[in-house]
N, C-alpha and C. Protein backbone atom coordinates (compact mmCIF):
# COMPACT_ATOMS: atom_id res chain seq x y z
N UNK A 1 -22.96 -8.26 0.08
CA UNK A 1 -21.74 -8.29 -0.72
C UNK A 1 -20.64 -8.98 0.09
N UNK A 2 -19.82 -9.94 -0.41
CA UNK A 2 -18.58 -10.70 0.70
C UNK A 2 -18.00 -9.88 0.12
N UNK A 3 -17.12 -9.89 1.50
CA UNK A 3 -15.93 -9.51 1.95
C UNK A 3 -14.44 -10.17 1.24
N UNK A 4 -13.83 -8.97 0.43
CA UNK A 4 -12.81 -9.18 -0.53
C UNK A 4 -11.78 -9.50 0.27
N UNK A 5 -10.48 -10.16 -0.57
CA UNK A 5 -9.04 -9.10 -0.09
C UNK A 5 -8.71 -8.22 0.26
N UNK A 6 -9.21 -7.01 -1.13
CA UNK A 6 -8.89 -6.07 -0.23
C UNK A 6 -9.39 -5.39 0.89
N UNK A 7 -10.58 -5.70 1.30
CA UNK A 7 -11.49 -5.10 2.05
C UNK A 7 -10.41 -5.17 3.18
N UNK A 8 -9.94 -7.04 3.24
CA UNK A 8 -9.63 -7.69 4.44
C UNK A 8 -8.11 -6.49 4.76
N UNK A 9 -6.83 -6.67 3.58
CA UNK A 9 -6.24 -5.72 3.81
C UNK A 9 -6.70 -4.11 4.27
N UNK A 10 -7.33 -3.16 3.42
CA UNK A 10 -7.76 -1.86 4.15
C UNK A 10 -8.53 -2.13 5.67
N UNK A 11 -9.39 -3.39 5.71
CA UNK A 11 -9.41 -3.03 7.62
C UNK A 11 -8.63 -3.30 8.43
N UNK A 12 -7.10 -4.58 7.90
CA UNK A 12 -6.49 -4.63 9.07
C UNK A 12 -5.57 -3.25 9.01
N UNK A 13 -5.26 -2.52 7.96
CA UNK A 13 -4.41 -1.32 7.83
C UNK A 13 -5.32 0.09 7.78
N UNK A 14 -6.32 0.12 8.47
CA UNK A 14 -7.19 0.97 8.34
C UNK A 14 -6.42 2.24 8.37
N UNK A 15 -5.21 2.83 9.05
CA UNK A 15 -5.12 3.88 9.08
C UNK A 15 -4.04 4.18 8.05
N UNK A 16 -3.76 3.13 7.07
CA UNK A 16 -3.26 3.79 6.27
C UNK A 16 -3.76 4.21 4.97
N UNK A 17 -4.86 3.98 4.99
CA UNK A 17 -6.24 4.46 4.48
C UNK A 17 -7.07 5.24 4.79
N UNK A 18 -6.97 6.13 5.75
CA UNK A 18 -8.08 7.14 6.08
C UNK A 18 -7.91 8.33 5.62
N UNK A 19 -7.34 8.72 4.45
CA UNK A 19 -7.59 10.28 4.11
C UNK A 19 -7.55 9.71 2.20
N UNK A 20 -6.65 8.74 1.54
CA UNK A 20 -6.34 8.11 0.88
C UNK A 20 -7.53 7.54 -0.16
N UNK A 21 -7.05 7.15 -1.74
CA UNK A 21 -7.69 6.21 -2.41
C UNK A 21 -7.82 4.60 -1.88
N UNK A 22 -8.57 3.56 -1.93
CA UNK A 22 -8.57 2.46 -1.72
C UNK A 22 -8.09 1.87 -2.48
N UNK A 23 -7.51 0.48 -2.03
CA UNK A 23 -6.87 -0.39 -3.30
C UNK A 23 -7.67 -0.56 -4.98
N UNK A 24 -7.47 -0.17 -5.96
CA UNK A 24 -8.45 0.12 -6.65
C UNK A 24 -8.32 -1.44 -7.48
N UNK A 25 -9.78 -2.08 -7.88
CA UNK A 25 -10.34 -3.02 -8.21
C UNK A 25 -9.27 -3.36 -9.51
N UNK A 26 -8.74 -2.90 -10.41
CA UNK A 26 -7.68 -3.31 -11.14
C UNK A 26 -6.50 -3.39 -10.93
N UNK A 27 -6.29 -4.01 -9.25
CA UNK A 27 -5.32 -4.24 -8.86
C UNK A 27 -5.55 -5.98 -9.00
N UNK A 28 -4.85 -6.73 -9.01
CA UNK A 28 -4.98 -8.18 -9.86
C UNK A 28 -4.92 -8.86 -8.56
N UNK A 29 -6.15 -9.77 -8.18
CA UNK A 29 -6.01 -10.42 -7.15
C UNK A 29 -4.77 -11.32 -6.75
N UNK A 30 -3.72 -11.71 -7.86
CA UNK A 30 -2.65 -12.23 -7.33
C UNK A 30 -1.16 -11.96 -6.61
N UNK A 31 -1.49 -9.97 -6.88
CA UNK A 31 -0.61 -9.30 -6.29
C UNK A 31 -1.08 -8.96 -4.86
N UNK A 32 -2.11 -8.87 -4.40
CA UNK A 32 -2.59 -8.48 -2.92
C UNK A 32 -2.05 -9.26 -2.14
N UNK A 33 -0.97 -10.37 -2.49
CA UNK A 33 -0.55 -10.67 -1.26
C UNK A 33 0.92 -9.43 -0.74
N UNK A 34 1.17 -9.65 -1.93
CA UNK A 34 2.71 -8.27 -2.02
C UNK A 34 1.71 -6.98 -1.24
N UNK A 35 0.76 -6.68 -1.99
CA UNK A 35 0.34 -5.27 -1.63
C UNK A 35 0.26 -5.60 0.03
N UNK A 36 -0.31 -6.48 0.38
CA UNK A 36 -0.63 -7.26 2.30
C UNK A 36 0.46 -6.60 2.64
N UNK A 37 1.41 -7.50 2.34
CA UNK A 37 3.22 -7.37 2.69
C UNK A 37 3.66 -5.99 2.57
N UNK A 38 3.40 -4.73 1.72
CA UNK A 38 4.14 -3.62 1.53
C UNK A 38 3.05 -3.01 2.75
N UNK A 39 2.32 -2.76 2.96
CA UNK A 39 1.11 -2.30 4.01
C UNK A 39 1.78 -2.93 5.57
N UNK A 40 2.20 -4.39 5.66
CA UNK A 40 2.66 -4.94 6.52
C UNK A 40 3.91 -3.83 6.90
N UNK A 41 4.15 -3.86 5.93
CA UNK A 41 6.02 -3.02 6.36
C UNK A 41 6.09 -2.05 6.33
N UNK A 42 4.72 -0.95 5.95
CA UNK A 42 4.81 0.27 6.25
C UNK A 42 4.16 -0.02 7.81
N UNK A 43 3.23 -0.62 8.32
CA UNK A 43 3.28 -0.38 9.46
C UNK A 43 4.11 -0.81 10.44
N UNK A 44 5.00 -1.73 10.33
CA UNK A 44 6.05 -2.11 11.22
C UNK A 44 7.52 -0.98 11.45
N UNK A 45 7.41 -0.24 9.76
CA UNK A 45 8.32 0.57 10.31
C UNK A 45 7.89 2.23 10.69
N UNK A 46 6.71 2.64 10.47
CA UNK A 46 6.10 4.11 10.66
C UNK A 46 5.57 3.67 12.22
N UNK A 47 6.59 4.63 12.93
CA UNK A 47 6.40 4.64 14.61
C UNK A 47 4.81 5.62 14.92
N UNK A 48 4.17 4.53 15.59
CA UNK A 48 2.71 5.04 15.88
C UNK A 48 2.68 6.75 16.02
N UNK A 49 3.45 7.59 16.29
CA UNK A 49 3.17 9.02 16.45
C UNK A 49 3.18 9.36 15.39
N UNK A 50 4.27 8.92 14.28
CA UNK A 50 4.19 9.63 12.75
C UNK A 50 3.14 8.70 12.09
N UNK A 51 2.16 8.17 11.96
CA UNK A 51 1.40 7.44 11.24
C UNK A 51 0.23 8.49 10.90
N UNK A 52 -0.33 9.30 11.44
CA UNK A 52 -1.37 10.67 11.30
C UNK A 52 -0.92 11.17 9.51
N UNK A 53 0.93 11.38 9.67
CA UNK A 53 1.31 11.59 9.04
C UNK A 53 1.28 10.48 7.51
N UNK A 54 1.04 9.72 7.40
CA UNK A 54 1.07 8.63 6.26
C UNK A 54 -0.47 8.62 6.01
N UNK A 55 -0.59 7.76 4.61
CA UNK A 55 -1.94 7.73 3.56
C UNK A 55 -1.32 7.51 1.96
N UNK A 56 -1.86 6.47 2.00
CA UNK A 56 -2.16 6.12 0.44
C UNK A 56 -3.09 7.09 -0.50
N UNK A 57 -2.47 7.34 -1.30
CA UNK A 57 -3.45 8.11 -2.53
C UNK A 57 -3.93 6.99 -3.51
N UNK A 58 -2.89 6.20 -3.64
CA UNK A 58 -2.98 5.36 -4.91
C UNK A 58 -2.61 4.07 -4.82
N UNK A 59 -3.48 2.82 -4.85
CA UNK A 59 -2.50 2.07 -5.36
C UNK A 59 -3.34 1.13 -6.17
N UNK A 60 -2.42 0.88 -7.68
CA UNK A 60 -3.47 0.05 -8.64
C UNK A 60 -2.45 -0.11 -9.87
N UNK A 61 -3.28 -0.94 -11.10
CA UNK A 61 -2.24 -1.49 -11.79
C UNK A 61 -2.10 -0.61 -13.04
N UNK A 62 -0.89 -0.23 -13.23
CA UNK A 62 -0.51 0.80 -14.21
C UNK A 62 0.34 0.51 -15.20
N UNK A 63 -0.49 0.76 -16.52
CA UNK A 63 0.60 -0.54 -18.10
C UNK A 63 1.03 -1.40 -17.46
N UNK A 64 0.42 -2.61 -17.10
CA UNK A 64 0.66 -3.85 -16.54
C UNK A 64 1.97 -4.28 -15.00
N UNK A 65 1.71 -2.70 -14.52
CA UNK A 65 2.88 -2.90 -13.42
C UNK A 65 2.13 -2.58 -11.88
N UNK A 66 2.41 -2.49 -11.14
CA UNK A 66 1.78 -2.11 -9.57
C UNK A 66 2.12 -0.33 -9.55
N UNK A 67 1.52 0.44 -9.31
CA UNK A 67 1.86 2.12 -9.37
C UNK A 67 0.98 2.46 -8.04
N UNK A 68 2.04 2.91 -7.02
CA UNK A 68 1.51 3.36 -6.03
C UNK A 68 1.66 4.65 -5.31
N UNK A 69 0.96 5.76 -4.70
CA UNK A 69 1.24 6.65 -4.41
C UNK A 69 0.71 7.12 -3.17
N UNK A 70 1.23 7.84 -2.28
CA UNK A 70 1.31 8.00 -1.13
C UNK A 70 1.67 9.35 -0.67
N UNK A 71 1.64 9.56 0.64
CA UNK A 71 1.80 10.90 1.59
C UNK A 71 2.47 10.02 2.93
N UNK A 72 4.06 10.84 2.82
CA UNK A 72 4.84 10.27 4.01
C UNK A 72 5.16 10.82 4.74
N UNK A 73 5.62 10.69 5.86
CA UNK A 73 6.36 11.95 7.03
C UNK A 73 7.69 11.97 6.38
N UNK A 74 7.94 13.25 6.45
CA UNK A 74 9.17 13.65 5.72
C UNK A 74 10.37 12.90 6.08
N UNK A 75 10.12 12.34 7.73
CA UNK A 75 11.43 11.44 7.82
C UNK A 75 11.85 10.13 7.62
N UNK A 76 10.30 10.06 6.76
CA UNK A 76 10.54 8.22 6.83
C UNK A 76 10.21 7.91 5.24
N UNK A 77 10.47 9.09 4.52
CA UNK A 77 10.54 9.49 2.91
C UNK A 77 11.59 7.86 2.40
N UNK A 78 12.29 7.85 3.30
CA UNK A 78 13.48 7.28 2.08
C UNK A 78 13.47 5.91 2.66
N UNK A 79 12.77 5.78 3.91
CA UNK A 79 12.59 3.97 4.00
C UNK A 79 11.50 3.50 3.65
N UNK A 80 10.34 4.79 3.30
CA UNK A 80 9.09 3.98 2.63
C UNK A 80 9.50 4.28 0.69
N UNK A 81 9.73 4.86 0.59
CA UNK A 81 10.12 4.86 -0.88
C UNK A 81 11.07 3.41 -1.37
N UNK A 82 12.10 2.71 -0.07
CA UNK A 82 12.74 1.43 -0.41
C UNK A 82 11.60 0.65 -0.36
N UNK A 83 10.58 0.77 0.70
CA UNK A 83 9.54 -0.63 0.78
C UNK A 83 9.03 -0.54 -0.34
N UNK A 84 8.49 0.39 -0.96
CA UNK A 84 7.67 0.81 -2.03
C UNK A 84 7.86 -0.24 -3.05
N UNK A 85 9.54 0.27 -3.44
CA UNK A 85 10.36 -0.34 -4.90
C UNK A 85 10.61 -1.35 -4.81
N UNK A 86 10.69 -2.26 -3.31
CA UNK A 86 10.49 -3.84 -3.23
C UNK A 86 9.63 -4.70 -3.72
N UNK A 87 8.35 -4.13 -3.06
CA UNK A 87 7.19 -4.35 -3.64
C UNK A 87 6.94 -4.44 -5.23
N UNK A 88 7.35 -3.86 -5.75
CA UNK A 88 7.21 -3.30 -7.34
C UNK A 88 7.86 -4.40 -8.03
N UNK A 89 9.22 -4.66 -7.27
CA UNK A 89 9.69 -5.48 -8.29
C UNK A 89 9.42 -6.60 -7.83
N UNK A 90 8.78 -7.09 -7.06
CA UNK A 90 8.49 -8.41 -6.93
C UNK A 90 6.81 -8.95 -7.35
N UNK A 91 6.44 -8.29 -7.73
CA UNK A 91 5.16 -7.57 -8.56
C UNK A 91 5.47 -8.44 -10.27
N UNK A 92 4.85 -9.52 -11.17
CA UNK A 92 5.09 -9.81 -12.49
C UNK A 92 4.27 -8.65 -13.20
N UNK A 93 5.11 -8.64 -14.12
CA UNK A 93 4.48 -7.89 -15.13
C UNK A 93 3.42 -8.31 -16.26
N UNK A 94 2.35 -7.64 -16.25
CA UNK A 94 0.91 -8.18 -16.93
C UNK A 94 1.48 -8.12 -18.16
């Protein structure tokens, strides 16, 4: 079987995937670059000790929009919830 997008994203972000759902297949191959980018910026800003603390539950396409859901360290609630809604809106609508 080759090796997807997302595969390529969940192994370079492996740990924000290890307790978590995987990018799920009705996520539209033309948004995985955004999804790259929101994964990019949760790990640039979740400081390696709180990362145990982070995991994706969800992320996939919901009534034609990006719907993603997650488990954060309580202190970094309100700068991953901004990356989140960046992502989203820069996301077209199906």
């Amino acid at each position: 079987m080759p090796i997807t997008i997302r595969d390529t994203i969940m192994a370079r972000y492996s740990w924000q995937f290890q307790r978590g759902r995987k990018i799920d297949n009705c996520v539209p191959t033309q948004w995985l670059p955004v999804v790259e980018e929101l994964c990019m910026s949760i790990e640039e800003t979740i400081p390696v000790a709180d990362r145990p603390a982070f995991y994706w539950l969800d992320i996939k396409e919901k009534h034609g929009a990006l719907a993603v859901d997650y488990v954060a360290p309580s202190n970094m609630a309100s700068k991953i919830e901004a990356l989140v809604a960046a992502a989203i809106v820069r996301i077209p609508l199906l």
